[in-house]
Protein backbone atom coordinates (compact mmCIF):
# COMPACT_ATOMS: atom_id res chain seq x y z
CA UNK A 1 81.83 11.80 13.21
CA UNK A 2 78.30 12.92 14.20
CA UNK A 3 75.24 10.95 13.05
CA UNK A 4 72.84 13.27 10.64
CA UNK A 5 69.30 11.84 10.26
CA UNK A 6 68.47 11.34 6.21
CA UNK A 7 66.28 14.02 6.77
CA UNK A 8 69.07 16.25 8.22
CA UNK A 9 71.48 15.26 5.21
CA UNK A 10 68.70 16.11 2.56
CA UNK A 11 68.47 19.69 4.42
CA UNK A 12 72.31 19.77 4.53
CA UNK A 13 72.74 19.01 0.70
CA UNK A 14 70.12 21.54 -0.36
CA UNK A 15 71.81 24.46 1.64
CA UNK A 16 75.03 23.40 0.12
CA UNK A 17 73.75 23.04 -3.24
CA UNK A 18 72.24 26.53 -3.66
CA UNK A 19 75.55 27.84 -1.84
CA UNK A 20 77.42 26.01 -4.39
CA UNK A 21 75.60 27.10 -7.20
CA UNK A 22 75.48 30.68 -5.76
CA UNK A 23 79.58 30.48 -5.87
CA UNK A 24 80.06 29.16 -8.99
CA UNK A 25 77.34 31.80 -10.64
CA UNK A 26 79.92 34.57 -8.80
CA UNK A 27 82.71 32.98 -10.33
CA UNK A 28 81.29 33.18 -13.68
CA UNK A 29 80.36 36.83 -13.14
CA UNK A 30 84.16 38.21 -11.79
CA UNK A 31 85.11 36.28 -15.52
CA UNK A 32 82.56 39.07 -17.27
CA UNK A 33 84.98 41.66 -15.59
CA UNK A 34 87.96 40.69 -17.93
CA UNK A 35 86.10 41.52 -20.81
CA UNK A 36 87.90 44.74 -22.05
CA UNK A 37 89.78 45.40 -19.05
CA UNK A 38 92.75 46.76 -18.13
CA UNK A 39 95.54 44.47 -16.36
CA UNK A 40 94.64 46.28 -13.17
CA UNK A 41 91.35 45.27 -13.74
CA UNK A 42 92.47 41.87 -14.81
CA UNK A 43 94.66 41.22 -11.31
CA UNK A 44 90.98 42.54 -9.35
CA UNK A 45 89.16 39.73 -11.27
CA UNK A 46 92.25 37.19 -10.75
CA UNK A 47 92.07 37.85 -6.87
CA UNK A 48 88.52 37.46 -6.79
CA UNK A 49 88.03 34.40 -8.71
CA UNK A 50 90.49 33.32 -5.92
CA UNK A 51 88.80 34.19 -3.06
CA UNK A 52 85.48 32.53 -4.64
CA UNK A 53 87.17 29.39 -5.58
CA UNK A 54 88.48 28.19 -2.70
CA UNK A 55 85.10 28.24 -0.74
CA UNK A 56 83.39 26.96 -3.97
CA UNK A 57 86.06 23.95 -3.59
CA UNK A 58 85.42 23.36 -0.42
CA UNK A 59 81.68 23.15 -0.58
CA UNK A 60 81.50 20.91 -3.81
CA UNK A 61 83.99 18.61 -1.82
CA UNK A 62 80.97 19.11 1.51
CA UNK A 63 78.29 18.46 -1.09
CA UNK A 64 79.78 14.97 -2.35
CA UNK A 65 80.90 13.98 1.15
CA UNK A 66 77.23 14.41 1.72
CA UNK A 67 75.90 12.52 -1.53
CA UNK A 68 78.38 9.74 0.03
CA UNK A 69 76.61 9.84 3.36
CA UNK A 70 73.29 9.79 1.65
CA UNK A 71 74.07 6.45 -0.44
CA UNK A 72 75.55 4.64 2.33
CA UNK A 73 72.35 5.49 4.24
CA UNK A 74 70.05 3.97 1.45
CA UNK A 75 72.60 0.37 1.05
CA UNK A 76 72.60 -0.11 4.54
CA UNK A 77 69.46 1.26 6.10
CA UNK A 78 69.24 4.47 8.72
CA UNK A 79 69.45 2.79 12.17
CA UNK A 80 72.47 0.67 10.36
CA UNK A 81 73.97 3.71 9.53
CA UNK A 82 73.26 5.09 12.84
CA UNK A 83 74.68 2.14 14.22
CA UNK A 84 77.84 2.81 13.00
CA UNK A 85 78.74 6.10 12.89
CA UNK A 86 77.64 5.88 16.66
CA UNK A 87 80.49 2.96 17.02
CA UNK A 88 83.14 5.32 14.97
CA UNK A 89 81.97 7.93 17.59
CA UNK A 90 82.68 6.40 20.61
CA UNK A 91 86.20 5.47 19.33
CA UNK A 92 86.84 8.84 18.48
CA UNK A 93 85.51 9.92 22.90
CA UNK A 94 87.55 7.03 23.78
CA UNK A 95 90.76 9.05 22.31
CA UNK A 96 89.86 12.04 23.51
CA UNK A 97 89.55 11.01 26.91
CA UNK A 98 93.40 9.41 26.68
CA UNK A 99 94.04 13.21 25.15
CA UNK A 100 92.55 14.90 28.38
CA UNK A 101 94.29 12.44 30.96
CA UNK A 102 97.69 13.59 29.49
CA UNK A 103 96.32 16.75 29.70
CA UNK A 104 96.31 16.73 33.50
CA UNK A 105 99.91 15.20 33.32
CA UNK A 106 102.98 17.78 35.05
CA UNK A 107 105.61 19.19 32.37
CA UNK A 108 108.38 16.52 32.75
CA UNK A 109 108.68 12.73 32.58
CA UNK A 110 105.20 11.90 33.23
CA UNK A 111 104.01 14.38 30.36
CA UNK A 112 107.07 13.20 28.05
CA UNK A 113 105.41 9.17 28.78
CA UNK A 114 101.93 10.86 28.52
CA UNK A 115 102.86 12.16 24.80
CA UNK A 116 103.91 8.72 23.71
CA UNK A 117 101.14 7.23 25.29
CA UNK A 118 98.59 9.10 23.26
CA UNK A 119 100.60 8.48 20.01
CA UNK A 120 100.17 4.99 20.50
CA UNK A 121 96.66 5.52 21.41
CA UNK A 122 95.82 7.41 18.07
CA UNK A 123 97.64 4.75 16.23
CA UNK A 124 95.43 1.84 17.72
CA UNK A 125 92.33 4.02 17.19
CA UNK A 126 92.95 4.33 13.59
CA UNK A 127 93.44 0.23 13.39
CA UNK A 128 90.05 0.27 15.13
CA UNK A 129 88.36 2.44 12.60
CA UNK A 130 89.56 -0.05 9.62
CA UNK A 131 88.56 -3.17 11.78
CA UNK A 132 85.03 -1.70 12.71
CA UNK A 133 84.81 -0.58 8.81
CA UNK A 134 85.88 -4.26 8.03
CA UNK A 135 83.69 -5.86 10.32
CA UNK A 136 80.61 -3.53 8.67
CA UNK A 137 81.52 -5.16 5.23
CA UNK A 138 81.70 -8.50 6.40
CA UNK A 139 78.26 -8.55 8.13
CA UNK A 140 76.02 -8.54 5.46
CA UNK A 141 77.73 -10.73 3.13
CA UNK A 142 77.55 -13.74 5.34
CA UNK A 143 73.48 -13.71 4.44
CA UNK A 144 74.86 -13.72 0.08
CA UNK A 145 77.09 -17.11 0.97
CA UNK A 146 74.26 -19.37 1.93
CA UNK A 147 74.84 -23.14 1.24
CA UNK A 148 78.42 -22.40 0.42
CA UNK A 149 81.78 -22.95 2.31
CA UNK A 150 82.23 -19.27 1.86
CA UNK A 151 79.50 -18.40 4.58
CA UNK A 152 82.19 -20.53 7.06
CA UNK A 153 85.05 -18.55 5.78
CA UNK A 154 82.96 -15.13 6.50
CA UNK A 155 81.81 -16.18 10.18
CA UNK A 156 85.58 -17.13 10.49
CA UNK A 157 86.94 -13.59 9.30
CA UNK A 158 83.67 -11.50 11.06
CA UNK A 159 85.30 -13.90 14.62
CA UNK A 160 88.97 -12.92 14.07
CA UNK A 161 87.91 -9.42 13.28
CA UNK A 162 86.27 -9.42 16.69
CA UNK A 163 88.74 -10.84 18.45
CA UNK A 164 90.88 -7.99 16.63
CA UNK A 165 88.79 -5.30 18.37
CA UNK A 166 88.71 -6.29 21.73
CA UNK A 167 92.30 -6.52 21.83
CA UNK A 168 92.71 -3.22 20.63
CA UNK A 169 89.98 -1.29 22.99
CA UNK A 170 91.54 -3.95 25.78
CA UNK A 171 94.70 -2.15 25.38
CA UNK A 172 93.62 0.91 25.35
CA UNK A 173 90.97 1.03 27.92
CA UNK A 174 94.29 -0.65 30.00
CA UNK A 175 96.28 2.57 29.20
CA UNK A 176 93.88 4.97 29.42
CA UNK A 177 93.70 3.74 33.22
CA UNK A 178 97.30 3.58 33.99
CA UNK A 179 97.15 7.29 33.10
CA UNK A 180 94.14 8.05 34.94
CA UNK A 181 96.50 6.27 38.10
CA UNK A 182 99.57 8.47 36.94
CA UNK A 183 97.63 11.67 37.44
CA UNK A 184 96.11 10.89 40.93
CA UNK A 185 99.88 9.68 42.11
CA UNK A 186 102.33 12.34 40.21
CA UNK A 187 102.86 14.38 43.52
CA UNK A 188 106.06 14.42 41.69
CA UNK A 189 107.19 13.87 37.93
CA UNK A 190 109.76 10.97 39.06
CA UNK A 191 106.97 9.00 39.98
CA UNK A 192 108.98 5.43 38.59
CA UNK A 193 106.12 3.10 39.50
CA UNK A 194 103.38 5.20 38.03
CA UNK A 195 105.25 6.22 35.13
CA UNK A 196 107.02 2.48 34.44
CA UNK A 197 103.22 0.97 34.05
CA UNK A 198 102.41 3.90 31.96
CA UNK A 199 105.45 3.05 29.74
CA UNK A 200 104.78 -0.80 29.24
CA UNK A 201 100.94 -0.24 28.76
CA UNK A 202 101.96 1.80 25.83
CA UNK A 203 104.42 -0.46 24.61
CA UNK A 204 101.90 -2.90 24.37
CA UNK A 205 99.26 -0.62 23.10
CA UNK A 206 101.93 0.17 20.12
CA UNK A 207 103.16 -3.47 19.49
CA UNK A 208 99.21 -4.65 18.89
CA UNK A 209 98.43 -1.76 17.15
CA UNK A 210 100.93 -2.33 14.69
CA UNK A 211 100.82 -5.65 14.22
CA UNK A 212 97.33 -5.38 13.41
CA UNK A 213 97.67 -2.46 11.39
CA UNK A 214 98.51 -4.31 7.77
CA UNK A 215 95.47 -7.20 8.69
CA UNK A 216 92.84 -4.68 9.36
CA UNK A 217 92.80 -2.49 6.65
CA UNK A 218 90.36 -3.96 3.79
CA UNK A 219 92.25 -3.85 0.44
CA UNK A 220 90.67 -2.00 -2.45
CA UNK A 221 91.34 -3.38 -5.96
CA UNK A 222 91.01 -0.73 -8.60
CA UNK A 223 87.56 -1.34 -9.44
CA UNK A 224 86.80 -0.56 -5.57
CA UNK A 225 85.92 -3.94 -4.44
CA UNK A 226 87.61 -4.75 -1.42
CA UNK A 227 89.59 -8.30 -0.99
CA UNK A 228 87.31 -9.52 1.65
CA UNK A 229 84.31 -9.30 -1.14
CA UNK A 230 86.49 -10.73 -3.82
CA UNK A 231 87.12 -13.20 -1.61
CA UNK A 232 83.81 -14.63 -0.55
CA UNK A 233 83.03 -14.20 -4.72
CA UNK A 234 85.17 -16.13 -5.27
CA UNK A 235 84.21 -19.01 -2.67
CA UNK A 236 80.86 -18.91 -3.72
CA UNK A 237 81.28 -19.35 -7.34
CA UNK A 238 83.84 -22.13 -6.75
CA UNK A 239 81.16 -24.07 -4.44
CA UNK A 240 77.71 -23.31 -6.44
CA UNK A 241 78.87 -22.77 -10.62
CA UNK A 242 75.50 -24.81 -11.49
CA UNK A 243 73.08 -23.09 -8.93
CA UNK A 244 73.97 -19.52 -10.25
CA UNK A 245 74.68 -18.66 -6.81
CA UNK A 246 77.07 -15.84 -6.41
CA UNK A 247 77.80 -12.34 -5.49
CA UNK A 248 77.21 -9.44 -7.91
């Protein structure tokens, strides 16, 4: 996930608007072609309309990913934003490092560990992803629960959340350098020592990843607001119905 500048995604949605709008015009145009045509003709216009589809599909689902971007970058503020996809960036090296240790591993046992060692590594990056996305949410509602037992409760899930990621990169960073040790000792694939720490660190790596896996992932209700909002809601109107203090 690079960062784009607002200025950059304002550039990036007006190129993909007028290619958009440039696909779907051709779309309409192959359609003129079945007017009066043969079925020989028809199949040419069928194949077509295929073959201008798909891109056209794929650059209406660029242009909202990039109306997305541009919204989130207006709620939160640019060097938020930047903030953020920066911290979902370095997750995403962090892996890839882990991916180029096993990389280095010899064909055999060490590469076999190596494999699950990287599984369990993608696993706990994803659980990192949803606890930096929680954490993100949390933040700024702490400043709407003023006065309120529900700015306690937030501070209390923004700490655990915390406490959730540095476990996570803990284990990782931990097997990410057992690896690292495995590749400067495999003179040969038996290596039991190397390859026994390897083993545990991912066993560890797995176990935390999973058990966090179900608490880190922010709930959506079917309106879209998450259970951590509804939550804190829900705390403030409870603690403040006569100030008119709540959460919209």
């Amino acid at each position: 996930m690079a960062w784009e500048s607002t200025a950059s995604l304002r550039r990036s949605r007006g190129r993909v608007s007028v290619l958009a709008f440039g696909l779907a015009s051709l779309a309409l145009l192959w359609l003129a072609g079945l007017s009066g045509g043969d079925s020989s003709a028809v199949l040419g216009v069928v194949i077509l309309e295929i073959f201008t589809l798909v891109p056209l599909a794929v650059t209406v689902a660029r242009l909202r990913g990039i109306h997305r971007k541009l919204a989130q970058v207006q709620l939160v503020g640019e060097e938020e934003q930047r903030r953020r996809t920066m911290a979902m960036q370095a997750v995403d090296e962090e892996l890839l490092h882990v991916g180029r240790l096993v990389a280095l591993l010899r064909p055999g046992p060490a590469r076999e560990a190596g494999g699950d060692a990287l599984a369990a590594a993608e696993k706990a990056t994803e659980v990192r992803k949803r606890l930096l996305q929680r954490r993100d949410e949390l933040a700024p509602l702490g400043g709407l629960a003023v006065e309120t037992d529900a700015q306690g409760t937030i501070a209390a899930q923004l700490g655990e959340c915390q406490r959730r990621l540095e476990q996570t990169q803990t284990a990782v960073d931990d097997l990410a350098a057992q690896i690292a040790k495995l590749v400067e000792a495999a003179e040969d694939n038996a290596n039991a020592p190397a390859l026994e720490r390897v083993r545990d660190a991912t066993e560890r790596t797995a176990a935390i990843a999973e058990a966090l896996e179900e608490l880190s992932a922010p709930r959506l209700l079917a309106d879209g607001t998450s259970s951590a909002r509804l939550q804190v809601r829900s705390v403030v109107d409870e603690a403040a119905p006569e100030s008119g203090l709540g959460i919209a």
